[in-house]
N, C-alpha and C. Protein backbone atom coordinates (compact mmCIF):
# COMPACT_ATOMS: atom_id res chain seq x y z
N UNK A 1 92.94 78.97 88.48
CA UNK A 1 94.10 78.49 87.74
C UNK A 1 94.02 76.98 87.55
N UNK A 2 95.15 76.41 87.63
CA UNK A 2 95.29 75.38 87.23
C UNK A 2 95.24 74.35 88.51
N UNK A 3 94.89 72.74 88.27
CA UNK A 3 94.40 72.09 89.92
C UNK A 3 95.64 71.76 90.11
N UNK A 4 95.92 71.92 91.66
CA UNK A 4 96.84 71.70 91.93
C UNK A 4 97.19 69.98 92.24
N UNK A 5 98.53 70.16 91.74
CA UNK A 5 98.82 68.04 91.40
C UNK A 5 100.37 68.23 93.12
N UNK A 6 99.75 66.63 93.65
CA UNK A 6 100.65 66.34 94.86
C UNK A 6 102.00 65.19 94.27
N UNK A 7 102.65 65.27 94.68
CA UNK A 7 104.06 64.32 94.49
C UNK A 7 103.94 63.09 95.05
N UNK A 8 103.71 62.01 94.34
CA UNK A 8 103.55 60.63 94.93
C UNK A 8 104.61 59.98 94.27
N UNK A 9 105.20 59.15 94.82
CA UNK A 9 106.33 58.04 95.14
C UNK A 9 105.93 56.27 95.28
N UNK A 10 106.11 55.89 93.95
CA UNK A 10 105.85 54.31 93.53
C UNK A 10 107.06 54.16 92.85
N UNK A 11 106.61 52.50 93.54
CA UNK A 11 107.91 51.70 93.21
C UNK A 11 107.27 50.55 92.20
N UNK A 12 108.07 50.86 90.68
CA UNK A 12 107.13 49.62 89.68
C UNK A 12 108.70 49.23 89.40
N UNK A 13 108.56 47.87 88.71
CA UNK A 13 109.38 47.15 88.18
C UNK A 13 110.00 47.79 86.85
N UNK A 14 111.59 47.81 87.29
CA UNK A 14 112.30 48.19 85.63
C UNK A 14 111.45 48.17 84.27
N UNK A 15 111.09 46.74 84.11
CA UNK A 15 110.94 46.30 82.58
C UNK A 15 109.20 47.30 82.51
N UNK A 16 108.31 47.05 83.86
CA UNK A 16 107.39 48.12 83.30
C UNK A 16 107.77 49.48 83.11
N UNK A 17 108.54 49.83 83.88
CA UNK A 17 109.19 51.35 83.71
C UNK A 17 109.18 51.86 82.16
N UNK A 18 110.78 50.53 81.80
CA UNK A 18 110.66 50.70 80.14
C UNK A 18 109.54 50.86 79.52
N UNK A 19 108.36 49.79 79.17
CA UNK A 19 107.47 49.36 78.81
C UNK A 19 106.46 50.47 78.49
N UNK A 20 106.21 51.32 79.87
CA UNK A 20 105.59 52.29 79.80
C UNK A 20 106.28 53.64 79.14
N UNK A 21 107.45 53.74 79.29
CA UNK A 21 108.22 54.95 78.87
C UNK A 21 108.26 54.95 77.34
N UNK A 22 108.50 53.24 76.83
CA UNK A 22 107.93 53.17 75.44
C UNK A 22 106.64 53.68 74.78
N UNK A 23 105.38 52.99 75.47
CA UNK A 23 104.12 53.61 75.05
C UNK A 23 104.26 55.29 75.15
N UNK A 24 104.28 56.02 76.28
CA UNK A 24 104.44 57.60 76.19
C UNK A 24 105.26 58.26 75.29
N UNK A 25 106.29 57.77 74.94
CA UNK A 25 107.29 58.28 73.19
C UNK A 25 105.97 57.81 72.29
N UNK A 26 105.46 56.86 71.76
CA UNK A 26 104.80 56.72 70.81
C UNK A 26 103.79 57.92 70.85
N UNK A 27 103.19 57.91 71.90
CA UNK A 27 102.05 59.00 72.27
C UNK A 27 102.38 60.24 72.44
N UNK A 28 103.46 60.90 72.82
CA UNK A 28 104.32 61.82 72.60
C UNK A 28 103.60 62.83 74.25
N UNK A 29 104.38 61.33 74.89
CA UNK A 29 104.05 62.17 76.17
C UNK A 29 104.77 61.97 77.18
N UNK A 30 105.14 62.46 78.22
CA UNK A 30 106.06 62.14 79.43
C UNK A 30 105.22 61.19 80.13
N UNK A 31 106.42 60.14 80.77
CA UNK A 31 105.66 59.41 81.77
C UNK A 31 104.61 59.44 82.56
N UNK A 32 104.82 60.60 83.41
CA UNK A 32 104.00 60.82 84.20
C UNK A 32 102.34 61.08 83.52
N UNK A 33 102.55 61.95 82.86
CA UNK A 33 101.19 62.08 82.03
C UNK A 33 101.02 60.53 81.68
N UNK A 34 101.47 60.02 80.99
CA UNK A 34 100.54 58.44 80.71
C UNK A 34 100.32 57.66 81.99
N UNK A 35 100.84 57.89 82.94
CA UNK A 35 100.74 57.78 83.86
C UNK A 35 99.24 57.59 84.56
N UNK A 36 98.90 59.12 84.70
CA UNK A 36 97.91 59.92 85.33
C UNK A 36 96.59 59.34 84.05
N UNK A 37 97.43 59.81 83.06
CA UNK A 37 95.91 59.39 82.12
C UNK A 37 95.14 57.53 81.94
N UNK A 38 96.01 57.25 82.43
CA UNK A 38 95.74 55.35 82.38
C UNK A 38 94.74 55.07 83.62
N UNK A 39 95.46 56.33 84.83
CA UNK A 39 94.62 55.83 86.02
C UNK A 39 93.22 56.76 86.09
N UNK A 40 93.30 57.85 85.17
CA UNK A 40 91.75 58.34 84.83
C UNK A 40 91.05 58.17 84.44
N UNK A 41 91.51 56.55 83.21
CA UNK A 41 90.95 56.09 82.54
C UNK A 41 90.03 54.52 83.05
N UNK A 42 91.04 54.54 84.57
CA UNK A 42 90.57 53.46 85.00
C UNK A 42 89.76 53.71 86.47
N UNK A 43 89.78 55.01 86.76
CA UNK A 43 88.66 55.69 87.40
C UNK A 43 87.34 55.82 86.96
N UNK A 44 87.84 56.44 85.57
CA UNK A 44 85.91 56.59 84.90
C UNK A 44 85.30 55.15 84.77
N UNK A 45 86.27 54.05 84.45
CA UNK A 45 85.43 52.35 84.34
C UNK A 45 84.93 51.83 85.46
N UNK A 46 85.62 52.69 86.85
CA UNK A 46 85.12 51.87 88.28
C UNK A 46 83.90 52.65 88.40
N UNK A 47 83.46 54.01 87.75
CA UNK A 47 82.13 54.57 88.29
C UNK A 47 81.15 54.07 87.94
């Protein structure tokens, strides 16, 4: 099935909150997903 995802708890600043919640409407995605995809994106650059 599908991989299983764990519940993590961060604390970012309001205005990035907004900031980011803006970019994911443009992209037509929930937070969390832009989220996850920014830091996969910055996984594949550290390999």
């Amino acid at each position: 099935m599908g991989v299983e995802k764990k519940v993590l708890s961060i604390r970012l600043d309001e205005k990035m909150i907004r900031d980011l919640r803006v970019c994911a409407e443009k992209e037509n995605r929930n937070l969390s997903n832009l989220i996850e995809t920014i830091l996969k994106d910055y996984l594949k650059k550290q390999k």
